[in-house]
C-alpha atoms as a PDB file:
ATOM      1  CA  UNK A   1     -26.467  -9.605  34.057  1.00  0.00           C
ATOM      2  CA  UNK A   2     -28.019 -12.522  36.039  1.00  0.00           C
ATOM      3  CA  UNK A   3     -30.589 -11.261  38.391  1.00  0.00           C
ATOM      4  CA  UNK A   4     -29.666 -11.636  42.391  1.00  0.00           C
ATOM      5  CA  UNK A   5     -31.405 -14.652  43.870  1.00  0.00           C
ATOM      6  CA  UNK A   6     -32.412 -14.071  47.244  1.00  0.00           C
ATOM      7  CA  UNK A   7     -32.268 -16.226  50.061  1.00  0.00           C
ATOM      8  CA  UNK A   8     -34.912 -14.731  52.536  1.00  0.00           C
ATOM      9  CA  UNK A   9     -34.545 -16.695  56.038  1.00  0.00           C
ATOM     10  CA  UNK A  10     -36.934 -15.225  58.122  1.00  0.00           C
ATOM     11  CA  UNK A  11     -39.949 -17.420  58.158  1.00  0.00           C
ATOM     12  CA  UNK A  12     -37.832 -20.572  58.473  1.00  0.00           C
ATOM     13  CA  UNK A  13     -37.391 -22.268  62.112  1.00  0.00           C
ATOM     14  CA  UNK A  14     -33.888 -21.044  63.432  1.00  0.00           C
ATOM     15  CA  UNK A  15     -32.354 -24.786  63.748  1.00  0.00           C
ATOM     16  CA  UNK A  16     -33.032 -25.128  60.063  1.00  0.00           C
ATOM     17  CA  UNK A  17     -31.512 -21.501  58.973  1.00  0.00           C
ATOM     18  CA  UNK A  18     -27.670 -22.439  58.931  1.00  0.00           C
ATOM     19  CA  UNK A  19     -28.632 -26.028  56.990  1.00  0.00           C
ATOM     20  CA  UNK A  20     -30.472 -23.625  53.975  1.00  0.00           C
ATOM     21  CA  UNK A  21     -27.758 -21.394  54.222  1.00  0.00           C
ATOM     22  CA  UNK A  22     -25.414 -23.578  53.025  1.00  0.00           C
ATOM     23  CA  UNK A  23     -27.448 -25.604  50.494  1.00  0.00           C
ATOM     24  CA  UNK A  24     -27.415 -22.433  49.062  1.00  0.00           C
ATOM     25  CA  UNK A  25     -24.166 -21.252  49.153  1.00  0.00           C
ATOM     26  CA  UNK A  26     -23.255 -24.828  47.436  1.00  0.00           C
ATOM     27  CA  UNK A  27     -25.647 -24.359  44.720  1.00  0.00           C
ATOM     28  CA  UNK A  28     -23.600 -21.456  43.585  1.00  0.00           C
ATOM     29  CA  UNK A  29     -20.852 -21.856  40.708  1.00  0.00           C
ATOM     30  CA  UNK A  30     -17.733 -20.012  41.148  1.00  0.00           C
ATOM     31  CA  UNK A  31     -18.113 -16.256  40.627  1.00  0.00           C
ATOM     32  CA  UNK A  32     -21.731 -16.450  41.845  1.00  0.00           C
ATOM     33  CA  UNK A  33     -23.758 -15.047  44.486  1.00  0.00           C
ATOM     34  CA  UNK A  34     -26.889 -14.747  46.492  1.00  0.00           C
ATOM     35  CA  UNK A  35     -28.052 -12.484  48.793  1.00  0.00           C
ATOM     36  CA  UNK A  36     -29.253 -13.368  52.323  1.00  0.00           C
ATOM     37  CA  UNK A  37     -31.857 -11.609  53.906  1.00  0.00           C
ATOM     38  CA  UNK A  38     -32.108 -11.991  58.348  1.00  0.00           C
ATOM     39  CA  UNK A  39     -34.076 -10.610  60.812  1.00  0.00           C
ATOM     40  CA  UNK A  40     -30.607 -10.405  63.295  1.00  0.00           C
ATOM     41  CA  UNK A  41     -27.078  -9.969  62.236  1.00  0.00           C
ATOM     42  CA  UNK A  42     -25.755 -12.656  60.272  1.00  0.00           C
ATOM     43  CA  UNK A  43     -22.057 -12.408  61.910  1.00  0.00           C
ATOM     44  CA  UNK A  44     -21.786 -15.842  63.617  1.00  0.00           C
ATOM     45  CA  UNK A  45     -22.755 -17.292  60.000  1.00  0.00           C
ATOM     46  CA  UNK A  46     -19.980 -15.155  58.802  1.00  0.00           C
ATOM     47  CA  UNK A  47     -17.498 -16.536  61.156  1.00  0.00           C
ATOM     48  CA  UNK A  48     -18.850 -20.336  60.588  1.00  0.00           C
ATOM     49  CA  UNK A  49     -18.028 -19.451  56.871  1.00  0.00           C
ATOM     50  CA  UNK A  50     -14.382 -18.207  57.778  1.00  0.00           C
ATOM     51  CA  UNK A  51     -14.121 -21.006  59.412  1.00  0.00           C
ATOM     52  CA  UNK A  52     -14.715 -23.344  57.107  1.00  0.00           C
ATOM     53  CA  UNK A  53     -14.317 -22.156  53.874  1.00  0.00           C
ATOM     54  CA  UNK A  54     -11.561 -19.406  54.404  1.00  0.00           C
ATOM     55  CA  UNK A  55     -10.876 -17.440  50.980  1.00  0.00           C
ATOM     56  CA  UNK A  56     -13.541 -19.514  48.782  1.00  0.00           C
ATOM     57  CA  UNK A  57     -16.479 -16.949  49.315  1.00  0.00           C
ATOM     58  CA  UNK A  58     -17.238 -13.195  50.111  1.00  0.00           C
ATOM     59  CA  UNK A  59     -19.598 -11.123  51.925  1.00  0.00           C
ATOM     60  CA  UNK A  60     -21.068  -7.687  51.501  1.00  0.00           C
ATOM     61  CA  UNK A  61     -22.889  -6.372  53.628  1.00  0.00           C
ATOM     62  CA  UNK A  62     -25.488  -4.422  52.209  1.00  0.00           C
ATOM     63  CA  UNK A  63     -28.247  -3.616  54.892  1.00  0.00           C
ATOM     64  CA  UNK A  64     -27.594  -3.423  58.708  1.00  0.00           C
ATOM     65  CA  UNK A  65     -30.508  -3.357  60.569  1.00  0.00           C
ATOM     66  CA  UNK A  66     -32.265  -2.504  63.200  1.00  0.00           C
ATOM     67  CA  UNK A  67     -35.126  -5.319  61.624  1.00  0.00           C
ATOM     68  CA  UNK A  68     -33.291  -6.314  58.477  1.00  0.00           C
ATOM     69  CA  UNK A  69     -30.262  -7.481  57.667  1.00  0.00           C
ATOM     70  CA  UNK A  70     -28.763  -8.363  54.059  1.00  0.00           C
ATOM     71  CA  UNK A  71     -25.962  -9.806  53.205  1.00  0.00           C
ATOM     72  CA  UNK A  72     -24.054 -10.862  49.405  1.00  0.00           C
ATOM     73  CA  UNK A  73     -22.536 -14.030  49.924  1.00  0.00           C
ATOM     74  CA  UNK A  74     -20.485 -15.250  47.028  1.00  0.00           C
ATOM     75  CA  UNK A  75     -18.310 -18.299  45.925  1.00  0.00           C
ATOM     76  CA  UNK A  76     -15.132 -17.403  44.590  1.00  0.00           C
END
């Protein structure tokens, strides 16, 4: 099993987060993931993904707060 790679946002300026989002989520192959890590929650990135790549990726939640937020983001 391929380890997890982790996208860790955080340090990086806010108008640069969505741009290295992406990259990354375009890096993936189909059937590949990555897990995003946030200090706030991610749900206006999951809406920009529904948006605009409805039924190409999912998300899993798997840490809510109240300082961390992590998210699996795959391509399907």
């Amino acid at each position: 099993m391929q380890d997890l790679k982790q996208l860790d946002i955080r340090p990086h300026p806010p108008a640069r987060r969505h741009e290295l989002i992406f990259e990354t989520y375009y890096a993936l192959a189909p059937g590949e993931a990555f897990e995003l890590v946030n200090d706030h929650d991610p749900k206006p990135m999951y809406y920009q993904f529904e948006a605009e790549h409805t039924g190409r990726f999912t998300w899993e939640p798997t840490e809510q707060g109240p300082e961390v937020w992590k998210v699996r983001i795959g391509r399907t």
